[in-house]
Protein backbone atom coordinates (compact mmCIF):
# COMPACT_ATOMS: atom_id res chain seq x y z
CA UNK A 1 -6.85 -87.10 88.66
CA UNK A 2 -4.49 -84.56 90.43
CA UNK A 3 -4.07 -84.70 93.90
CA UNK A 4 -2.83 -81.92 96.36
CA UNK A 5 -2.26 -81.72 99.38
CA UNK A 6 -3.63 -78.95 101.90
CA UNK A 7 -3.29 -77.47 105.14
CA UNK A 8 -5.27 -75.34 106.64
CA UNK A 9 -4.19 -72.91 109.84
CA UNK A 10 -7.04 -70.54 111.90
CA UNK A 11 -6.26 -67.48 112.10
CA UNK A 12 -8.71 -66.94 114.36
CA UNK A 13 -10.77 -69.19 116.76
CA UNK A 14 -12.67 -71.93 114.74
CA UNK A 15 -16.24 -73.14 115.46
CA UNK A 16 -17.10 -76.44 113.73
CA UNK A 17 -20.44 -77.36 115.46
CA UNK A 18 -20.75 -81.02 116.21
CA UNK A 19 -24.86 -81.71 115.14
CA UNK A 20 -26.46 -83.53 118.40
CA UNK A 21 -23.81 -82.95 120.78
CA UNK A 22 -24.98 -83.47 124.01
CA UNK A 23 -23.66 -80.63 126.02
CA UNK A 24 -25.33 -78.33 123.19
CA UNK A 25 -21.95 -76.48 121.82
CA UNK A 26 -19.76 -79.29 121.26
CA UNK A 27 -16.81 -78.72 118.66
CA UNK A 28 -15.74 -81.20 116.27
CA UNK A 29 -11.99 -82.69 116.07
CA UNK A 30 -11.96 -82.17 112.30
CA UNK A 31 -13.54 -80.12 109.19
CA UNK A 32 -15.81 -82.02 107.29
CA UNK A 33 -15.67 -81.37 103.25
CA UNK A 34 -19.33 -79.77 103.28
CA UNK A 35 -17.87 -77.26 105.47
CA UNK A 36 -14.50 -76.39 103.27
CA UNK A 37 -16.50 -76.82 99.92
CA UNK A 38 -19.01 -74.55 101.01
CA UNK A 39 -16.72 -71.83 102.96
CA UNK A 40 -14.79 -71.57 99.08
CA UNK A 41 -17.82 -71.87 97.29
CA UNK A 42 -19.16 -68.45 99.21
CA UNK A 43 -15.71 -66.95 98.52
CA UNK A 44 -15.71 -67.63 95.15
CA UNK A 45 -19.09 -65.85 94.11
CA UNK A 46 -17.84 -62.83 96.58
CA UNK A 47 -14.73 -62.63 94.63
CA UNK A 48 -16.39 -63.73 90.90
CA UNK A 49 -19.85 -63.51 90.53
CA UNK A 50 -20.07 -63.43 86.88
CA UNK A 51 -17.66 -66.80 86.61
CA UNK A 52 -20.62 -68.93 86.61
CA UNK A 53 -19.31 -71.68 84.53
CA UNK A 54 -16.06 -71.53 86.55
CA UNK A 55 -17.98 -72.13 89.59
CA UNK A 56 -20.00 -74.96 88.16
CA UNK A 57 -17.07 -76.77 87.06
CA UNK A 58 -15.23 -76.58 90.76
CA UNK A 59 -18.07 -76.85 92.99
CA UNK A 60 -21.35 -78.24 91.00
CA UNK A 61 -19.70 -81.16 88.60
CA UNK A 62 -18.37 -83.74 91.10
CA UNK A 63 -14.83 -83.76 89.56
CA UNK A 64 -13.22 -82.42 92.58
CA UNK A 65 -13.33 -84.04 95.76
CA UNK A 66 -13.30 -81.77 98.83
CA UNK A 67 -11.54 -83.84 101.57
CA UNK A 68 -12.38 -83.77 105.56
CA UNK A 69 -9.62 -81.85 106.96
CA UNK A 70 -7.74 -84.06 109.66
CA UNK A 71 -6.28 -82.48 113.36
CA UNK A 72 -2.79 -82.52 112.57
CA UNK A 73 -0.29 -83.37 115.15
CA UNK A 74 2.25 -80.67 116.70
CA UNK A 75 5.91 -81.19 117.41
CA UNK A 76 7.59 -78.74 119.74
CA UNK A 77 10.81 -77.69 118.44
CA UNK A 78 13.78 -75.87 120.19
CA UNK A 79 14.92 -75.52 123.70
CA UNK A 80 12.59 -76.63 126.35
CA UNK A 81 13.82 -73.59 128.74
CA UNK A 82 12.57 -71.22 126.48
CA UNK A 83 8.70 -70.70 126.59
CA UNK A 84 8.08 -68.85 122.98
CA UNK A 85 8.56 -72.70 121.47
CA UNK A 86 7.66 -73.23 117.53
CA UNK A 87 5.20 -75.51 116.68
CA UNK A 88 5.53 -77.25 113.41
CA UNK A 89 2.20 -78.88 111.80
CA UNK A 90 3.08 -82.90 110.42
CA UNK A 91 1.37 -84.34 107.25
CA UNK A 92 0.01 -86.57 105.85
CA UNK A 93 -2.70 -87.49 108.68
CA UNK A 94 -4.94 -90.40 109.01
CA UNK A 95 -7.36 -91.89 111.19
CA UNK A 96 -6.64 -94.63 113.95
CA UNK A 97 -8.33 -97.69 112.67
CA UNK A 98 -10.77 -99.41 115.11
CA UNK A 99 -8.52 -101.81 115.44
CA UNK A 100 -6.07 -100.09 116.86
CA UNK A 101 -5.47 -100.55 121.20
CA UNK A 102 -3.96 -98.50 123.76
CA UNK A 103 -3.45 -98.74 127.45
CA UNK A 104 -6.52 -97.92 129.28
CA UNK A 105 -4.16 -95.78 131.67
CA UNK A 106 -1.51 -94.17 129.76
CA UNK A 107 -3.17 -94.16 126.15
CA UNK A 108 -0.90 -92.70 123.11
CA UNK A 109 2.36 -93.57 121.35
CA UNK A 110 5.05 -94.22 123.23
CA UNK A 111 7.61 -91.10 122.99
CA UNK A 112 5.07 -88.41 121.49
CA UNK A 113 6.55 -84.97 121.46
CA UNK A 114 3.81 -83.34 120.88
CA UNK A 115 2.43 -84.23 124.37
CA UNK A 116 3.46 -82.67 127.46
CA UNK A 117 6.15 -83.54 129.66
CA UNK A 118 4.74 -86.83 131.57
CA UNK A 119 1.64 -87.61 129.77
CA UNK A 120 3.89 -89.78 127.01
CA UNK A 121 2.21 -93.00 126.57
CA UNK A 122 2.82 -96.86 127.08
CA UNK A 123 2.79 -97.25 122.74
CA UNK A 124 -0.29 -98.06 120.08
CA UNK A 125 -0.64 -101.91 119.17
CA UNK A 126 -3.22 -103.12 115.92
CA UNK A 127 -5.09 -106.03 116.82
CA UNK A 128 -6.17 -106.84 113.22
CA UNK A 129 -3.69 -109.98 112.98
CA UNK A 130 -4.72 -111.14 116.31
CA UNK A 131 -8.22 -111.05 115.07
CA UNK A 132 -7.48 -112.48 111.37
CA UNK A 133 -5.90 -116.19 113.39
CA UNK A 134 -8.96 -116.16 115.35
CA UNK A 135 -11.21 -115.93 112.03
CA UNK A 136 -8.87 -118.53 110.70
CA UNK A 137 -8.41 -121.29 113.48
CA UNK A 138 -10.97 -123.79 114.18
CA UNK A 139 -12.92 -122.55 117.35
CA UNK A 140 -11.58 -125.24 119.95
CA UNK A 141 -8.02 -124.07 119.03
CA UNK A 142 -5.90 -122.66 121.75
CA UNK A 143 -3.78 -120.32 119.49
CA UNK A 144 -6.41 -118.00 118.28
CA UNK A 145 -6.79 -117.45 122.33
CA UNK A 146 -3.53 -116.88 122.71
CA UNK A 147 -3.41 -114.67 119.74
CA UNK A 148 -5.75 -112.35 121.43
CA UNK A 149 -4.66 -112.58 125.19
CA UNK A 150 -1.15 -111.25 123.64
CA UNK A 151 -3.33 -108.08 122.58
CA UNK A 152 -5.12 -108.18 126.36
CA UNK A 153 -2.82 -106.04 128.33
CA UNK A 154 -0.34 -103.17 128.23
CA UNK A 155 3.53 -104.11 127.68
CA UNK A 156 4.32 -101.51 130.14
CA UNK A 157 2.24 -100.69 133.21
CA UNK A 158 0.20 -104.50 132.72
CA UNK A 159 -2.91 -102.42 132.56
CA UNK A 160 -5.79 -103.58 130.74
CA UNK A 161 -5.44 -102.32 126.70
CA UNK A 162 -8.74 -100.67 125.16
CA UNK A 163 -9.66 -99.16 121.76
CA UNK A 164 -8.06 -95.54 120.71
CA UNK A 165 -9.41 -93.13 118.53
CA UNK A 166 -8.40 -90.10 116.74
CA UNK A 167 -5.58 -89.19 114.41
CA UNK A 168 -1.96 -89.68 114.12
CA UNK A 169 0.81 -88.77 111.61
CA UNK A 170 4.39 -89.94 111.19
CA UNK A 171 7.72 -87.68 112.07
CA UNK A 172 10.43 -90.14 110.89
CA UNK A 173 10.00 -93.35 112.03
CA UNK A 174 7.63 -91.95 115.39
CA UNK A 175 3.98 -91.94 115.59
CA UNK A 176 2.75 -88.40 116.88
CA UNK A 177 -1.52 -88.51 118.19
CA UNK A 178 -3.27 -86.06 117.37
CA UNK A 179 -4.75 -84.43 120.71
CA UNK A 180 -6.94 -81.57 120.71
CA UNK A 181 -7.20 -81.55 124.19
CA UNK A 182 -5.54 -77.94 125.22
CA UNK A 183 -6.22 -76.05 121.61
CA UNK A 184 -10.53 -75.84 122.66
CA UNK A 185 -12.21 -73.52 125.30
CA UNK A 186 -15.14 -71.76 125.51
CA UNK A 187 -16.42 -68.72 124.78
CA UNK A 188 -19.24 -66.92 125.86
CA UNK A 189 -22.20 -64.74 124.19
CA UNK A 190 -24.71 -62.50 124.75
CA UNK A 191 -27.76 -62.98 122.47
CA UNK A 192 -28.45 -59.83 120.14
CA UNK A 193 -32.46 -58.32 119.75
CA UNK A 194 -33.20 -58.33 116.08
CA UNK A 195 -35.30 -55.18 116.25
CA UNK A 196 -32.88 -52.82 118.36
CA UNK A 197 -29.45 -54.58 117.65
CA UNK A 198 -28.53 -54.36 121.15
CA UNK A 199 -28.62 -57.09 123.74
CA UNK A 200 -31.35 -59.37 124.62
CA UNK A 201 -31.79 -59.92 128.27
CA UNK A 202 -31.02 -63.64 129.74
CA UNK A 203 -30.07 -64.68 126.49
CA UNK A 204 -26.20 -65.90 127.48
CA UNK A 205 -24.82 -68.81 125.43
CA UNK A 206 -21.34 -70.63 125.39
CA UNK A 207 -19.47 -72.36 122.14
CA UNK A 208 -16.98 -74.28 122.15
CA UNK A 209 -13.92 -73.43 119.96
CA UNK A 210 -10.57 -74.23 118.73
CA UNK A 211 -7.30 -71.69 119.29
CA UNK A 212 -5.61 -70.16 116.63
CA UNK A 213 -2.92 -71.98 115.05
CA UNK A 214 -4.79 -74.89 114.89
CA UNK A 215 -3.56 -76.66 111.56
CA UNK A 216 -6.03 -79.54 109.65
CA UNK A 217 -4.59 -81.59 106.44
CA UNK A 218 -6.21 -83.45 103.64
CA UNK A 219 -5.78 -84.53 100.01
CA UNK A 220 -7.97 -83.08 98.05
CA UNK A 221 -7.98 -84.34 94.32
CA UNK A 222 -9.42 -83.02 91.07
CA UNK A 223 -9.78 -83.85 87.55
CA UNK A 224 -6.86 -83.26 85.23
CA UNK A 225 -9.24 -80.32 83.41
CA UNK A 226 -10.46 -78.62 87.28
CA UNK A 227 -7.21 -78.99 88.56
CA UNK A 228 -5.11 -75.82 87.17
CA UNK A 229 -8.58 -73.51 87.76
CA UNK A 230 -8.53 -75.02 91.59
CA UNK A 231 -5.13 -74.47 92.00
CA UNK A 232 -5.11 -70.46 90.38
CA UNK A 233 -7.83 -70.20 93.06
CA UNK A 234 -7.10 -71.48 96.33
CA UNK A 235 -3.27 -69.90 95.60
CA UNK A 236 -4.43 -66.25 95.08
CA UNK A 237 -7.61 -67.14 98.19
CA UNK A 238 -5.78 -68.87 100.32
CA UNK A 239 -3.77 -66.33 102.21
CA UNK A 240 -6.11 -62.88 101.80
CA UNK A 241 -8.07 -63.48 104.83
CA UNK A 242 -10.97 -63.83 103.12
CA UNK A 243 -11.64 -67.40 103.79
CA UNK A 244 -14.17 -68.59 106.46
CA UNK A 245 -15.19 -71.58 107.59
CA UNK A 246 -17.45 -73.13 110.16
CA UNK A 247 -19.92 -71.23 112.56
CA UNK A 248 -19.82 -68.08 114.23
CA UNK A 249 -18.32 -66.35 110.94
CA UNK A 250 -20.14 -62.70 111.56
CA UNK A 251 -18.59 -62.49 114.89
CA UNK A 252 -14.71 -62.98 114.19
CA UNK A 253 -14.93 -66.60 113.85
CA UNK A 254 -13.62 -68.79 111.12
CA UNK A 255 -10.58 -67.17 109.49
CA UNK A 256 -8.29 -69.70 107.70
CA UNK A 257 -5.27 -69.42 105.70
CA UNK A 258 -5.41 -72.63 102.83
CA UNK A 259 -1.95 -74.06 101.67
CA UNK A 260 -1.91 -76.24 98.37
CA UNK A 261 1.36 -78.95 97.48
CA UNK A 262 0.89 -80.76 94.15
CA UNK A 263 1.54 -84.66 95.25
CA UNK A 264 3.96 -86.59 92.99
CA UNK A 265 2.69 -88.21 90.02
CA UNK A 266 0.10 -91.17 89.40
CA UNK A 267 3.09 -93.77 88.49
CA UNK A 268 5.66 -92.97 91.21
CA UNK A 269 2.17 -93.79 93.50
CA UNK A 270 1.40 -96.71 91.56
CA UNK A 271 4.61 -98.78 92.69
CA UNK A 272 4.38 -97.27 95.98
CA UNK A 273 0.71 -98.44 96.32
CA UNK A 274 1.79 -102.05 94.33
CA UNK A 275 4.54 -102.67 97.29
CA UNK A 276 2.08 -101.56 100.18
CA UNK A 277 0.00 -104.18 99.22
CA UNK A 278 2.61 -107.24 98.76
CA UNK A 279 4.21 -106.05 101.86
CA UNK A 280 0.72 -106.23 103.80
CA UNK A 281 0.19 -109.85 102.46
CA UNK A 282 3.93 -110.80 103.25
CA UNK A 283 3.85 -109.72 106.74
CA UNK A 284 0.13 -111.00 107.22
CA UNK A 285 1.25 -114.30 105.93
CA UNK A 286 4.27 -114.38 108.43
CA UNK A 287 2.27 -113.45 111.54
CA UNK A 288 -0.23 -116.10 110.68
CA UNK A 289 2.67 -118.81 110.20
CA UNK A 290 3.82 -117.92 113.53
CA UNK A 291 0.76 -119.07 114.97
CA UNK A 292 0.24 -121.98 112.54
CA UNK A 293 -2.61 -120.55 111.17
CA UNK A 294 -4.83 -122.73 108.36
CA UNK A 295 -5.48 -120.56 105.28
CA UNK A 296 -9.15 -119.98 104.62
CA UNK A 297 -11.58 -122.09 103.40
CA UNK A 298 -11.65 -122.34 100.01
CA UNK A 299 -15.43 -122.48 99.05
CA UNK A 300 -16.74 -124.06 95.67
CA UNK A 301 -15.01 -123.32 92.51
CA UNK A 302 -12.08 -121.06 94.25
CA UNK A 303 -8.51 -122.71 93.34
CA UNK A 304 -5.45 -120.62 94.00
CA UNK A 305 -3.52 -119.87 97.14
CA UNK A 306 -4.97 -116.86 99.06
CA UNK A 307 -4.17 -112.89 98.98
CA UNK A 308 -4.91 -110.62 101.87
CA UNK A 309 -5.70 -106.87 101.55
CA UNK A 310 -7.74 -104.95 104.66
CA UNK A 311 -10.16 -101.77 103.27
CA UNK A 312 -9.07 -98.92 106.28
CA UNK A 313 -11.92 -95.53 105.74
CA UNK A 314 -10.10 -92.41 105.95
CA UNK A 315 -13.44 -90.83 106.13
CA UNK A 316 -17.25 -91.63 106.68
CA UNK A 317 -18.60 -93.47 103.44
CA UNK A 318 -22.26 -93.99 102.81
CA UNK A 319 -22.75 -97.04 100.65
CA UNK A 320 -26.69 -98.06 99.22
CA UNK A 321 -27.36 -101.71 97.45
CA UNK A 322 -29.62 -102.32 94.58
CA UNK A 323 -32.75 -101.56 96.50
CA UNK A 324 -31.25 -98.23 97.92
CA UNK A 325 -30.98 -99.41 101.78
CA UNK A 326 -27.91 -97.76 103.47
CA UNK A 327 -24.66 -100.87 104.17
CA UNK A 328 -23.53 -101.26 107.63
CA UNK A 329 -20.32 -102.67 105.97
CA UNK A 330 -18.69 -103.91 103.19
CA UNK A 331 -19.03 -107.49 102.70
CA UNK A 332 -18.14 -110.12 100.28
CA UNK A 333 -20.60 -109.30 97.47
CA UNK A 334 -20.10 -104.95 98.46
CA UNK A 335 -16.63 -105.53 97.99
CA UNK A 336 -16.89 -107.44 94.64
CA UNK A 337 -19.63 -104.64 92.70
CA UNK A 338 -17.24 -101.97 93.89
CA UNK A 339 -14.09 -103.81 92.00
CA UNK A 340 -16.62 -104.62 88.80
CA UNK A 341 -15.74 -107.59 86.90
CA UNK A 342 -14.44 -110.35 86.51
CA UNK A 343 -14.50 -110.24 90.29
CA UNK A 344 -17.11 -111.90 91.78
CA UNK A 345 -18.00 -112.40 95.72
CA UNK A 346 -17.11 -116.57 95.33
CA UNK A 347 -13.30 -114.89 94.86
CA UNK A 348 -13.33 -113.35 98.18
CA UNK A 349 -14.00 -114.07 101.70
CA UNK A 350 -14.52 -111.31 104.74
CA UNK A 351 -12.37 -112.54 107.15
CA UNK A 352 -12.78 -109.63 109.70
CA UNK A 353 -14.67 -106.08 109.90
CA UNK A 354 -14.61 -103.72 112.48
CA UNK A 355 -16.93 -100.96 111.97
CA UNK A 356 -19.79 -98.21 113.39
CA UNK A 357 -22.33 -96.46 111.62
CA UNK A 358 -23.20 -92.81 112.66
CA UNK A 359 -26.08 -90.69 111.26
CA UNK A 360 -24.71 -87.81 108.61
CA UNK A 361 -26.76 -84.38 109.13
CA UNK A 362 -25.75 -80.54 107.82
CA UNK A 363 -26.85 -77.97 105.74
CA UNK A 364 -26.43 -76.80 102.49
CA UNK A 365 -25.78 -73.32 102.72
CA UNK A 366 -25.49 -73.08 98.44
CA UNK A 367 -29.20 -74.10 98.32
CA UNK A 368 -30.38 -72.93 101.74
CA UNK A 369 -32.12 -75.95 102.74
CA UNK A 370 -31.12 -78.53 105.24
CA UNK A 371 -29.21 -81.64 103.82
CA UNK A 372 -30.86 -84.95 103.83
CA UNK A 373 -30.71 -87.57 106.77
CA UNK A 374 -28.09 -90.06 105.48
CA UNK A 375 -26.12 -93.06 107.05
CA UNK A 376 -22.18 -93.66 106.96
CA UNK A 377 -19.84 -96.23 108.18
CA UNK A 378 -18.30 -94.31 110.26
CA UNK A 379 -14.00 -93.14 109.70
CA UNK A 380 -11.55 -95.65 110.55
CA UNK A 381 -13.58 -98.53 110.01
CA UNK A 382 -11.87 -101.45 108.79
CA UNK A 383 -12.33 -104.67 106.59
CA UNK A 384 -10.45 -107.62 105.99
CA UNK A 385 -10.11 -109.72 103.08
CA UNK A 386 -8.43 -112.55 101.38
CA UNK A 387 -8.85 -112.85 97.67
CA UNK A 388 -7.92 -116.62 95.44
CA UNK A 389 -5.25 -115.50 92.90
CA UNK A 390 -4.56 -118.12 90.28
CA UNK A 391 -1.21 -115.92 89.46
CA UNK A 392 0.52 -113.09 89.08
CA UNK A 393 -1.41 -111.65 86.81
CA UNK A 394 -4.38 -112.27 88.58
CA UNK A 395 -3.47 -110.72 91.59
CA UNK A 396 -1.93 -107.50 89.63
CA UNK A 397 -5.37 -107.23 88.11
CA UNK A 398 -7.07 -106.82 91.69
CA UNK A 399 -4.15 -104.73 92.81
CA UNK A 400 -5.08 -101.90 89.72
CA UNK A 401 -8.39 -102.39 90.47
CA UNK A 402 -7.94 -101.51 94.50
CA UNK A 403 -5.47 -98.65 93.17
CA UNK A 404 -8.71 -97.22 90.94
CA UNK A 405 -10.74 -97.18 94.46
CA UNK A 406 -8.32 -95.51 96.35
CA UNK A 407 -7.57 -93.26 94.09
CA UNK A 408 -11.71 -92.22 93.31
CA UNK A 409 -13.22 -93.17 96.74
CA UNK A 410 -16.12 -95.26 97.18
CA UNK A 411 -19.90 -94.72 98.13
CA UNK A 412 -21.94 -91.27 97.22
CA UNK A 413 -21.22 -87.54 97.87
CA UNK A 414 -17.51 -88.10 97.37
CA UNK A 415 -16.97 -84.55 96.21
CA UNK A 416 -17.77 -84.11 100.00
CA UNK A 417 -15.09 -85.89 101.84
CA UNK A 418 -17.09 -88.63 101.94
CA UNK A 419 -15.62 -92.33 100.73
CA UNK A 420 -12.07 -91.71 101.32
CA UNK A 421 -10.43 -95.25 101.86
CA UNK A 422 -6.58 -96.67 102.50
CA UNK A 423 -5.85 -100.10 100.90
CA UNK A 424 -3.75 -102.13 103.56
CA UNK A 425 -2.75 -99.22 105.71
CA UNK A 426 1.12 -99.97 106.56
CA UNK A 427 0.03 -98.78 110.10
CA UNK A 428 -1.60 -102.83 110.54
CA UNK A 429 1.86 -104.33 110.51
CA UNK A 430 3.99 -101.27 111.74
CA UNK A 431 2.65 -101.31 115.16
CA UNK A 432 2.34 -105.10 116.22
């Protein structure tokens, strides 16, 4: 498959309508893939209504994967005197795991420019080594406690640390958050009569939206045959102002300008992907030496010393078993009919798993009908592993097989942004 990647800017104030919000006009902190598949989809019949076999092959055959579209952090560039200051959109962007910890009062990396002066942070720690020697050592062991106590409190301010969520992206070697706090306001409405087109009285609504300028990113992959059509498409789309997304589109709402970059090719990412993964087990294996950590428990008919990878979801994945019941995680014998043979669940042990599940709503505006009630585990869940190799070989057969998975996705409806997924995100060992 090719993968791009792409950024989209509003160029005008954006709607995305968050289903079940509780104040009633709540605006979501990303685009999902229903949202950009379908805002293309109606600009592509507009623009070529007779290119029916075109549009089944981008947007009806599954072989291109419309991504969520990720916040993206901004970075303030030039003098800090001058008030006309540039804002520059980062890439790539992923989500926090829900492992990830920040002080409960001054929450964010520590040094982000693209906060305002004084609201920097006291720094991001990953508690999923902390956790991994408490799944390891024996229950009565002091370690695994002091594992986790070292996770307890902030570095800083001595504050107590609690659970972050969001975005981030990299800017050399500095986390930036993304913080949509400041790009959303309100607006308000007046409700219109249908039969005199003028307006109804005490019929006043607000929505929540987010300023122009506001940048998302997301790979979005296709097929090696889709690709070139996709690409032709979104390049001579992408900046006419003819592309709309989200609510609110008849009333100004919604205009986006789409940038594609081809991503470099599937080798170059294969030893990049190959030396993520040792690194990951190196500096998992290090941590846990440091705390005289046991390895796990080998259970019958597993021989080999162990390897540890951690599953990170870049975006909601919805995962049935046999009997078509929706998985609130991905366990041992998940895991092992996602890789296909010869792995089996005796191979592999779940040593940790921090996940959510959330309810996945919408509506298909190609058919006109509302989408089915489904259930995801939710973005930035996270699940960790450790696998028996019984060589090299062995463990470079699991490695291409974890490479196929995050290169296709996992679960259903991944031509929707669904089943996005990060083998051993570097973020776990970058941020101790």
């Amino acid at each position: 498959m090719k993968t791009f990647a792409l950024l989209l800017e509003a160029r005008s104030p954006l709607a995305i309508r968050a289903d079940h919000a509780p104040s009633g006009f709540g605006c979501l902190d990303y685009l999902p893939g229903t949202s950009l598949a379908g805002g293309l989809a109606s600009l592509f019949r507009l623009l070529y209504p007779n290119e029916r076999d075109e549009f089944k092959r981008l947007f009806l055959s599954g072989r291109v994967q419309f991504p969520d579209l990720l916040l993206t952090p901004l970075i303030t560039s030039g003098d800090e005197q001058n008030e006309m200051q540039q804002e520059i959109p980062l890439s790539p962007v992923y989500p926090l795991p829900r492992t990830a910890q920040s002080c409960k009062r001054h929450p964010g990396f520590q040094g982000d420019n693209g906060r305002k002066q004084g609201e920097s942070g006291h720094g991001v720690r990953d508690a999923l080594f902390a956790w991994a020697i408490f799944a390891l050592q024996p229950d009565d062991e002091p370690q695994a406690i002091k594992a986790l106590k070292s996770q307890r409190s902030c570095e800083v301010c001595k504050a107590p640390m609690q659970s972050i969520t969001g975005c981030y992206a990299r800017h050399g070697t500095a986390f930036q958050l993304a913080d949509y706090r400041g790009r959303r306001r309100l607006q308000t409405h007046t409700g219109i009569d249908r039969l005199r087109g003028t307006v109804q009285e005490e019929i006043l609504y607000n929505r929540e939206v987010l300023d122009e300028g506001t940048c998302f990113w997301g790979l979005l992959k296709a097929s090696d045959e889709e690709a070139p059509l996709l690409q032709r498409f979104i390049e001579e789309a992408g900046h006419s102002g003819l592309v709309r997304v989200g609510t609110g589109r008849t009333r100004g709402l919604g205009a986006v300008e789409l940038t594609l970059t081809p991503l470099q090719e599937a080798s170059a990412s294969w030893e990049h992907f190959r030396e993520r993964l040792l690194t990951f087990d190196r500096k998992l294996k290090d941590y846990l030496a440091t705390y005289k950590a046991p390895e796990p428990r080998k259970s019958q008919g597993q021989r080999g010393e162990p390897f540890y990878f951690a599953l990170t979801l870049c975006s909601p994945t919805i995962l049935c078993d046999e009997f078509l019941r929706y998985r609130g995680r991905i366990d041992e014998a998940a895991l092992a009919e996602l890789l296909g043979p010869p792995f089996t669940r005796e191979d592999l042990r779940a040593l940790h798993m921090a996940a959510t599940l959330h309810r996945v709503t919408g509506w298909n505006d190609l058919w006109g009908l509302p989408r089915p009630v489904e259930y995801a585990i939710e973005r930035g869940s996270v699940f960790l592993f450790a696998y028996w190799m019984r060589g090299d070989a062995d463990r470079d057969e699991l490695i291409k097989a974890l490479f196929r998975l995050e290169e296709e996705g996992i679960g259903r409806r991944r031509n929707e942004g669904f089943g996005s997924v990060r083998i051993s995100d570097p973020f776990h060992f970058e941020v101790l």
